[in-house]
PDB file of N, CA and C in Angstrom:
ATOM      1  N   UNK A   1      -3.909  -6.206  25.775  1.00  0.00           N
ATOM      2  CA  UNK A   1      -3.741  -7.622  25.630  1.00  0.00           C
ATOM      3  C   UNK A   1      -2.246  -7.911  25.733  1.00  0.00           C
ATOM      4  N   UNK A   2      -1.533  -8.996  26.630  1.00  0.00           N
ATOM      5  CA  UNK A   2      -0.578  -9.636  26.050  1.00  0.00           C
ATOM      6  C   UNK A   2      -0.251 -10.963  26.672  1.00  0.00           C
ATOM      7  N   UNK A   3       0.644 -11.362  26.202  1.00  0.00           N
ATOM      8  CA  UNK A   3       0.962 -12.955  26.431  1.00  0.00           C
ATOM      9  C   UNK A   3       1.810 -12.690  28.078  1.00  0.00           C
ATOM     10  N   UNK A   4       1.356 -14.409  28.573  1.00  0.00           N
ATOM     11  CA  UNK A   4       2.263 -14.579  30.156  1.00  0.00           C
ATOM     12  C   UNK A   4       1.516 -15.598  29.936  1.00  0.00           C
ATOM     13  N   UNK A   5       3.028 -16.637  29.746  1.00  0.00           N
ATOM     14  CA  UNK A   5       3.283 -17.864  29.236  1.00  0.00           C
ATOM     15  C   UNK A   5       2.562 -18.282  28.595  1.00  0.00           C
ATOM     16  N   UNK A   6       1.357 -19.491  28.547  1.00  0.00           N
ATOM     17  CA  UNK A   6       0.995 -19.757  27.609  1.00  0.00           C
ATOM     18  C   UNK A   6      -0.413 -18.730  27.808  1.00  0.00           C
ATOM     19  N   UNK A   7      -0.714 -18.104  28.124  1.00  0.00           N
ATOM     20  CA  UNK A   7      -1.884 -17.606  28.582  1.00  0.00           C
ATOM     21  C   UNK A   7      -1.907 -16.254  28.112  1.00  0.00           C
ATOM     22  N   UNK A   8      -3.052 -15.949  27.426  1.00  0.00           N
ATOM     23  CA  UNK A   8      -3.282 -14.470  26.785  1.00  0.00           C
ATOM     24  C   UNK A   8      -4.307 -13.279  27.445  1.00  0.00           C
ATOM     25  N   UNK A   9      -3.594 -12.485  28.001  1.00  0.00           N
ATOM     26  CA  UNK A   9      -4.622 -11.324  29.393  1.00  0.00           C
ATOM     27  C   UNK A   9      -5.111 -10.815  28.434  1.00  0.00           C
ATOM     28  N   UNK A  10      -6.452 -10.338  28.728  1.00  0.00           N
ATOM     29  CA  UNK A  10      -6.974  -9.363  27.927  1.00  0.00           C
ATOM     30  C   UNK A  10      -7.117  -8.335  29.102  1.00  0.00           C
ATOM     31  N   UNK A  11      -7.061  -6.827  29.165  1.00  0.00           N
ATOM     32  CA  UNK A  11      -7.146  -5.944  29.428  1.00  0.00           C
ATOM     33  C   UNK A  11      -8.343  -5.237  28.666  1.00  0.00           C
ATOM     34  N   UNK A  12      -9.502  -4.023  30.003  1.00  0.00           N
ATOM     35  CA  UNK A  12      -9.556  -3.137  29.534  1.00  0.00           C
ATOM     36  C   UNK A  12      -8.973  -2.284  28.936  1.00  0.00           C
ATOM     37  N   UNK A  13      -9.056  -1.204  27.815  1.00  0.00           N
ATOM     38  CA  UNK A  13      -8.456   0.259  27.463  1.00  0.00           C
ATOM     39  C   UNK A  13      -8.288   0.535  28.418  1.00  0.00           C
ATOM     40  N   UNK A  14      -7.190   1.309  27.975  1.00  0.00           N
ATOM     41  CA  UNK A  14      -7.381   2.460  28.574  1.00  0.00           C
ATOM     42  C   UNK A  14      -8.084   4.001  28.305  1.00  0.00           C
ATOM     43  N   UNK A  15      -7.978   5.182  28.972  1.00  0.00           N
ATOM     44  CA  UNK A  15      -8.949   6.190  28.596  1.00  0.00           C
ATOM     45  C   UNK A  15      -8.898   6.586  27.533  1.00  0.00           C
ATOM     46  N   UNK A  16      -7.485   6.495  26.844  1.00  0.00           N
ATOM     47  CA  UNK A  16      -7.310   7.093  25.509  1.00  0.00           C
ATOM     48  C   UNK A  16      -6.537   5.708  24.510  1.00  0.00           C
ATOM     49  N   UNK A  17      -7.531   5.606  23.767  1.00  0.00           N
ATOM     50  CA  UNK A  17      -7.170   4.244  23.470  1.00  0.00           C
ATOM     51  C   UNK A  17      -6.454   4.266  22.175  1.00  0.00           C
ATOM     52  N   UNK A  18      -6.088   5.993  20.981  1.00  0.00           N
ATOM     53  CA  UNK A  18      -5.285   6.143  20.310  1.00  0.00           C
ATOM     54  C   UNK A  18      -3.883   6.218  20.651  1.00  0.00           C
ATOM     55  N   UNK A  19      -3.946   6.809  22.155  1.00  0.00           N
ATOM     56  CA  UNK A  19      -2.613   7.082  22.414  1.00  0.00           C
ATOM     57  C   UNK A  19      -1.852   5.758  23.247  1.00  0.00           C
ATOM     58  N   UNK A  20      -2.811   5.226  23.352  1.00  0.00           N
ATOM     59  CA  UNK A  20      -2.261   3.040  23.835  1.00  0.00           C
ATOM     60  C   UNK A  20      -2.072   2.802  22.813  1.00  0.00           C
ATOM     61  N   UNK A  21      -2.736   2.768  21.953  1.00  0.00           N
ATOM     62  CA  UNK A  21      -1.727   2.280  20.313  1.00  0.00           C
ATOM     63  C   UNK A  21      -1.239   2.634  19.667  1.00  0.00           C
ATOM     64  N   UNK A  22      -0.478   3.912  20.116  1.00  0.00           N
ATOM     65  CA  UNK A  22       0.395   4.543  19.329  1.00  0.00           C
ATOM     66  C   UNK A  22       1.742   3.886  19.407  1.00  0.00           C
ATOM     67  N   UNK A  23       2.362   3.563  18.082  1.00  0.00           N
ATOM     68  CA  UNK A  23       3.287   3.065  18.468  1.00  0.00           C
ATOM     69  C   UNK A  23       3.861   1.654  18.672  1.00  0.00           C
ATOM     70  N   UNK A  24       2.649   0.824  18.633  1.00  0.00           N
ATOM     71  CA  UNK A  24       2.745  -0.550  19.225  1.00  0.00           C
ATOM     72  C   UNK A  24       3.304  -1.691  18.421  1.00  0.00           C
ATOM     73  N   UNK A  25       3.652  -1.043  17.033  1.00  0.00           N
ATOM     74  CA  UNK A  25       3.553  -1.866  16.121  1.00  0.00           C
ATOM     75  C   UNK A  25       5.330  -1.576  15.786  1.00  0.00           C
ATOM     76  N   UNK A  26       6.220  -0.973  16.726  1.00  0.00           N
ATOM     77  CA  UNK A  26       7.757  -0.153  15.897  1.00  0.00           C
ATOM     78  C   UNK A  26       8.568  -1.530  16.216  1.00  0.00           C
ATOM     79  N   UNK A  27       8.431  -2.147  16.651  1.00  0.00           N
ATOM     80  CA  UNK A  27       8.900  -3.568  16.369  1.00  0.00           C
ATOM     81  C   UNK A  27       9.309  -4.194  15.297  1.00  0.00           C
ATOM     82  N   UNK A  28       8.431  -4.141  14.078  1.00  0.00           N
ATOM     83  CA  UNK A  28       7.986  -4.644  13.124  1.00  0.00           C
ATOM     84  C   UNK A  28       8.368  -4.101  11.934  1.00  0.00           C
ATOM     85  N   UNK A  29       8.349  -4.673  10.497  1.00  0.00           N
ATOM     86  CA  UNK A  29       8.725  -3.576   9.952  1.00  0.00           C
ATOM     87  C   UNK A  29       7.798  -2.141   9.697  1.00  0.00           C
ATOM     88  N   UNK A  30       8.070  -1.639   9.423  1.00  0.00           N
ATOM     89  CA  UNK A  30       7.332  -0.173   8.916  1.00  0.00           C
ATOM     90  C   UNK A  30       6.112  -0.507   7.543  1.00  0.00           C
ATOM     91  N   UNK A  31       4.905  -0.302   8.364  1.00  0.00           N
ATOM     92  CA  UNK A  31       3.816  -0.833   7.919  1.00  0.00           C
ATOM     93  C   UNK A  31       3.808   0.315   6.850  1.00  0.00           C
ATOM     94  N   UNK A  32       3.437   1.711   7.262  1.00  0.00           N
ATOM     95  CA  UNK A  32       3.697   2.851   6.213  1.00  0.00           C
ATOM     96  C   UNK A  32       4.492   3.019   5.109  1.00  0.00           C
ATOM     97  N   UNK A  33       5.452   2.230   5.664  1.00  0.00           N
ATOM     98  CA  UNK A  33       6.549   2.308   3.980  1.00  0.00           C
ATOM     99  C   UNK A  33       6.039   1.185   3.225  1.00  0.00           C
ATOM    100  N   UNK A  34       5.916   0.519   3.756  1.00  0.00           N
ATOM    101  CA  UNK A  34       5.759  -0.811   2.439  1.00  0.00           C
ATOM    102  C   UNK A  34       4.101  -0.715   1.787  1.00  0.00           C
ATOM    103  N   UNK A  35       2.791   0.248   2.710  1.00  0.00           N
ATOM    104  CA  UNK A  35       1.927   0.741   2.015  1.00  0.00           C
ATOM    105  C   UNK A  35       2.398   1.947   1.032  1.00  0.00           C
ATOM    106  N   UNK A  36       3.218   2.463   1.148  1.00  0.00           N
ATOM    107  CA  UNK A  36       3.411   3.218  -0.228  1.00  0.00           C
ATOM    108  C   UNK A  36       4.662   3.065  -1.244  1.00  0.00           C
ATOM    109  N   UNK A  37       5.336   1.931  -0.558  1.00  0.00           N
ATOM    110  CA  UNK A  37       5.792   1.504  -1.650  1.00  0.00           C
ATOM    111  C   UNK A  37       4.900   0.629  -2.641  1.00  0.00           C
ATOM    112  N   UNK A  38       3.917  -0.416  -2.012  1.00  0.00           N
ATOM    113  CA  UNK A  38       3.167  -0.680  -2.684  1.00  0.00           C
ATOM    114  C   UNK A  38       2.544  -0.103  -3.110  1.00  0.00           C
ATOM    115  N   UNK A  39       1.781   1.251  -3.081  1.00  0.00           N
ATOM    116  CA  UNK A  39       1.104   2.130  -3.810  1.00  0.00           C
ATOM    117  C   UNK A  39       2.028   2.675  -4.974  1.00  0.00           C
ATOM    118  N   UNK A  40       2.771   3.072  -4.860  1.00  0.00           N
ATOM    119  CA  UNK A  40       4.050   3.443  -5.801  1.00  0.00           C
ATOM    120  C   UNK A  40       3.957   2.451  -7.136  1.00  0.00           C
ATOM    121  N   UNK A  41       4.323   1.077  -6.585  1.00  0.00           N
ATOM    122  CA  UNK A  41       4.535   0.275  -7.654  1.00  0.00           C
ATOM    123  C   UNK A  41       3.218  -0.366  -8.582  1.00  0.00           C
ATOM    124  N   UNK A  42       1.818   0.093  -7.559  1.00  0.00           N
ATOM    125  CA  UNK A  42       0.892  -0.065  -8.456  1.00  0.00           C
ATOM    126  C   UNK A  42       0.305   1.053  -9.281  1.00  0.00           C
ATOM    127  N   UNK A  43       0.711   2.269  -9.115  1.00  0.00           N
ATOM    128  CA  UNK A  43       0.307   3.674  -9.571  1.00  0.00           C
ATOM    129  C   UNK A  43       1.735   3.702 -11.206  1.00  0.00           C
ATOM    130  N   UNK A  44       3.114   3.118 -10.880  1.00  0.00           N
ATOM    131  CA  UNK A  44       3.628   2.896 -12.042  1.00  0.00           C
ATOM    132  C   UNK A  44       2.741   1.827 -13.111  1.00  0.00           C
ATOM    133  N   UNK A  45       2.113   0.457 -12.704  1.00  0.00           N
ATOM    134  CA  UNK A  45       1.651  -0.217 -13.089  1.00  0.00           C
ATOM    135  C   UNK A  45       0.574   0.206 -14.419  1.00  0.00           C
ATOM    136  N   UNK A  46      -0.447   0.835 -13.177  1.00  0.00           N
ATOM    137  CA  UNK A  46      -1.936   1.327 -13.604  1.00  0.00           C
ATOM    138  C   UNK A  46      -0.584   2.595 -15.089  1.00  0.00           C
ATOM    139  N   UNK A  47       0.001   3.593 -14.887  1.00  0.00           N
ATOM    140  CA  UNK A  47       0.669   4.601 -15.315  1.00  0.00           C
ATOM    141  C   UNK A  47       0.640   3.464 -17.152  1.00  0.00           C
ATOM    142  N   UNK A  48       1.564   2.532 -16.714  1.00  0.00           N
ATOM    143  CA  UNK A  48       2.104   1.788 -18.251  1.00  0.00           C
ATOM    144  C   UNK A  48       0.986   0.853 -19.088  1.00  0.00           C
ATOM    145  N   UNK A  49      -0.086   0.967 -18.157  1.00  0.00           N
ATOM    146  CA  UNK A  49      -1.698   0.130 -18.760  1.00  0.00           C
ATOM    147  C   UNK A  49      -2.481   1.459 -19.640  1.00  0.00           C
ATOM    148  N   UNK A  50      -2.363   2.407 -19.108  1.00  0.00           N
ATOM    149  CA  UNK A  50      -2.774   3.768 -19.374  1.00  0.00           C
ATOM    150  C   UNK A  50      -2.195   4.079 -21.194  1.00  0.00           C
ATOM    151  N   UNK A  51      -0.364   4.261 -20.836  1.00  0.00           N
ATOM    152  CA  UNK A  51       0.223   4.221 -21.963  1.00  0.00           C
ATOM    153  C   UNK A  51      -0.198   3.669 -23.042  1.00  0.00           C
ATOM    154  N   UNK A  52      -0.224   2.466 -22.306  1.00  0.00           N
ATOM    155  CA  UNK A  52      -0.524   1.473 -23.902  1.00  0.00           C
ATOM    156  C   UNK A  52      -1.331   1.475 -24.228  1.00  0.00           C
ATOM    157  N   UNK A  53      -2.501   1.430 -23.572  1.00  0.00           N
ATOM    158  CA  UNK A  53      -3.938   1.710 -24.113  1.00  0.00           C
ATOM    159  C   UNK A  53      -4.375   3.079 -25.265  1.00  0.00           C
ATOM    160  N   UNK A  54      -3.502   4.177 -24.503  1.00  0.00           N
ATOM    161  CA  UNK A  54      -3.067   5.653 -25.625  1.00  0.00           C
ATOM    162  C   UNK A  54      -2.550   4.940 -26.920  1.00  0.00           C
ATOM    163  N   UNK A  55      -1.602   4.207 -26.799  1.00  0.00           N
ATOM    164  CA  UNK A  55      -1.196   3.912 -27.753  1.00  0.00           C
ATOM    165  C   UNK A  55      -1.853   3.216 -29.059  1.00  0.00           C
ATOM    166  N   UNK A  56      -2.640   2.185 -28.424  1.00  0.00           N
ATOM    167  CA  UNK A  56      -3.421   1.327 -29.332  1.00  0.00           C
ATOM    168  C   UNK A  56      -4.444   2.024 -29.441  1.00  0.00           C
ATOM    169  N   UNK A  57      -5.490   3.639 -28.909  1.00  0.00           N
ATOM    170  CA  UNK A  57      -5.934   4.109 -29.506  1.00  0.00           C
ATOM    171  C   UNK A  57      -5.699   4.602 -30.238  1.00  0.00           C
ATOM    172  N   UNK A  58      -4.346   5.359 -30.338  1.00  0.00           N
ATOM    173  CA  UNK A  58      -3.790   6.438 -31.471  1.00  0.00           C
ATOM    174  C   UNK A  58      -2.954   5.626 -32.757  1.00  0.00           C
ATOM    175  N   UNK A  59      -3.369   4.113 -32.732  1.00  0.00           N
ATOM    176  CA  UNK A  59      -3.097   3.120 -33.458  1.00  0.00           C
ATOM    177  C   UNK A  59      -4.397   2.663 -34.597  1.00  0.00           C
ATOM    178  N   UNK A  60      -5.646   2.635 -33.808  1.00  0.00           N
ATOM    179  CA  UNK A  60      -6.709   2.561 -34.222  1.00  0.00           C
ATOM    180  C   UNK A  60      -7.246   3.831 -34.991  1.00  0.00           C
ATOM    181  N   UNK A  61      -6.978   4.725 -34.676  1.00  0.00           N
ATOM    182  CA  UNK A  61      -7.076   6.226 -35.128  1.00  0.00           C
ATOM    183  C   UNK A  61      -6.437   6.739 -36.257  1.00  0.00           C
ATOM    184  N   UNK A  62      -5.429   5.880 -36.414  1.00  0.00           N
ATOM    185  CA  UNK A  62      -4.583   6.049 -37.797  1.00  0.00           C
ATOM    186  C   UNK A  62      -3.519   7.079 -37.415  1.00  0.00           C
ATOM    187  N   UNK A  63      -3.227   7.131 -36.389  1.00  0.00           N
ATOM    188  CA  UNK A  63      -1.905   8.113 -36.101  1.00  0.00           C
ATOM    189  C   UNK A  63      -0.804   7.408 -36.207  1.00  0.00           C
ATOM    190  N   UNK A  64      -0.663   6.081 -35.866  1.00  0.00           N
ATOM    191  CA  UNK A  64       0.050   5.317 -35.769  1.00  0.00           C
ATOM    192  C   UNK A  64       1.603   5.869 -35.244  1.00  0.00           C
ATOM    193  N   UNK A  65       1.091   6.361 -34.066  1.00  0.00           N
ATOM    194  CA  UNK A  65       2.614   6.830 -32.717  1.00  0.00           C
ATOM    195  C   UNK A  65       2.916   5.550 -32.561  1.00  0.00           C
ATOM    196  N   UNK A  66       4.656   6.052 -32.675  1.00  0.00           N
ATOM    197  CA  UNK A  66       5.070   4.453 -31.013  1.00  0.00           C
ATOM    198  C   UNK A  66       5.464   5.088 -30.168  1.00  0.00           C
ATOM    199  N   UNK A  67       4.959   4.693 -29.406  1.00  0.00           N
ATOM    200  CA  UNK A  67       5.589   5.152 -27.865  1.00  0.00           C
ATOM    201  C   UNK A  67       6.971   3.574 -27.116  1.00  0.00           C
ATOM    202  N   UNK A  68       7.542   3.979 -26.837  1.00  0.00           N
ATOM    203  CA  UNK A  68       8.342   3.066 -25.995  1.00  0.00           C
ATOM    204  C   UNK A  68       8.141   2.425 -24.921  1.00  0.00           C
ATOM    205  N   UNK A  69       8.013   1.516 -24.002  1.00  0.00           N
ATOM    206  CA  UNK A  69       7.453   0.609 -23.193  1.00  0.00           C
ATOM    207  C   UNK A  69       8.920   0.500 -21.872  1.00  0.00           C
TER     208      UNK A  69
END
């Protein structure tokens, strides 16, 4: 597929249609980094929901830890 002028070609594939889209996207920013940076920052997230939840069990339990936040 691409644009010529206002008009959008569509094309068959070609035979190998991983190796036509390899690549097509380096224009742009880096789709891969910002999926694991976003994974990153939700795996810290989920990490400090985890914590606290330890915490307020071992609160309920009568251990009464603090942990730091």
């Amino acid at each position: 597929m691409r644009v010529e002028g206002n008009l959008i070609l569509i094309e068959p594939l070609k035979e190998n249609p991983a190796e036509y889209f390899y690549g097509i996207f380096k224009k742009g920013p880096s789709l891969t980094k910002a999926l694991l940076k976003d994974r990153k920052e939700e795996k810290s997230v989920k990490e400090k929901i985890l914590l606290d939840f330890y915490a307020v069990l071992a609160y309920l339990k009568g251990e009464k830890k603090c942990t730091e936040s």
